[in-house]
Protein backbone atom coordinates (compact mmCIF):
# COMPACT_ATOMS: atom_id res chain seq x y z
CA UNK A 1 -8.77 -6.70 -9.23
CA UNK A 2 -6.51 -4.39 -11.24
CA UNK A 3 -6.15 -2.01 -7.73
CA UNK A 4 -5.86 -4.94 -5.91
CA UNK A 5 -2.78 -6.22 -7.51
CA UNK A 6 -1.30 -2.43 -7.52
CA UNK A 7 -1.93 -2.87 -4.05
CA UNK A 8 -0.11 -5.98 -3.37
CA UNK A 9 3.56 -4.71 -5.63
CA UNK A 10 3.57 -1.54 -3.87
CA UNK A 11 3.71 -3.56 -0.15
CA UNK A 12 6.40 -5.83 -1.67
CA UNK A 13 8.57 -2.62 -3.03
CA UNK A 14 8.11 -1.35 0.70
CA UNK A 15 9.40 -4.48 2.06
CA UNK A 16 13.00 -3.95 1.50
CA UNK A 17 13.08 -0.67 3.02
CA UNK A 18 11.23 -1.62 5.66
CA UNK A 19 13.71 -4.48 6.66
CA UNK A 20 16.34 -2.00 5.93
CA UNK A 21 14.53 0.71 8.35
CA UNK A 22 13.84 -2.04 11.05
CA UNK A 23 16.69 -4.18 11.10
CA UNK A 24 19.44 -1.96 9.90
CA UNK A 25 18.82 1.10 10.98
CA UNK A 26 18.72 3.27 8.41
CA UNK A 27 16.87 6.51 9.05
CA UNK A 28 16.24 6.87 5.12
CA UNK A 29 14.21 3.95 4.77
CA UNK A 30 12.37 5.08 7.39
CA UNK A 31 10.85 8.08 4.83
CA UNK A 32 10.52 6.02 2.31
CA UNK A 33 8.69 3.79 3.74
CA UNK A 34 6.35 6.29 5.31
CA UNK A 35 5.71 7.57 1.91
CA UNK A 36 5.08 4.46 0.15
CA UNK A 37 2.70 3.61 3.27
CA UNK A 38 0.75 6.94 2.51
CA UNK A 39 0.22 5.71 -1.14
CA UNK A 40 -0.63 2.30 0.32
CA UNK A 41 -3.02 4.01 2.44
CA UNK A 42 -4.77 5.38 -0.68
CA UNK A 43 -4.77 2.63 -3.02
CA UNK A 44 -6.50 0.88 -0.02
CA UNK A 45 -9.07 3.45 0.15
CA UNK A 46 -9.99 3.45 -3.27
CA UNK A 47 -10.29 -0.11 -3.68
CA UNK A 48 -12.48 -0.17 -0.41
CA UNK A 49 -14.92 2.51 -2.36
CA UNK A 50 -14.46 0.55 -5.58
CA UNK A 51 -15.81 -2.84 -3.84
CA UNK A 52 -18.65 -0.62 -2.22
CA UNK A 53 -19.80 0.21 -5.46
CA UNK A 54 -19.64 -2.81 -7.11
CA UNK A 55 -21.84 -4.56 -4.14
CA UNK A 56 -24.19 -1.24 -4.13
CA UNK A 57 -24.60 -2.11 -7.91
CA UNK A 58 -25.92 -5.50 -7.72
CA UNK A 59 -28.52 -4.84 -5.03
């Protein structure tokens, strides 16, 4: 659950850039947020392996 909650803080520290990159325009928001979606992107990854091998376990 650890991951999981990583998971959620590092979407909420994207939001602001985000809105910033979306709403306001700002070009360097834009790369941050593609870079923090990169690390999202692998947090997600290892939590879907992590929950793979917690079901394979109790089989």
């Amino acid at each position: 659950m650890e991951k999981f909650d990583q998971l959620v803080k590092l979407i909420e520290e994207t939001k602001s850039d985000a809105d910033k990159f979306y709403n306001s325009d700002v070009q360097a928001a834009g790369t941050r947020v593609r870079g923090k979606m990169q690390e999202i992107k692998k947090l997600a990854q290892d939590i879907r392996v992590e929950v793979q091998d917690i079901k394979n376990s109790k089989k």
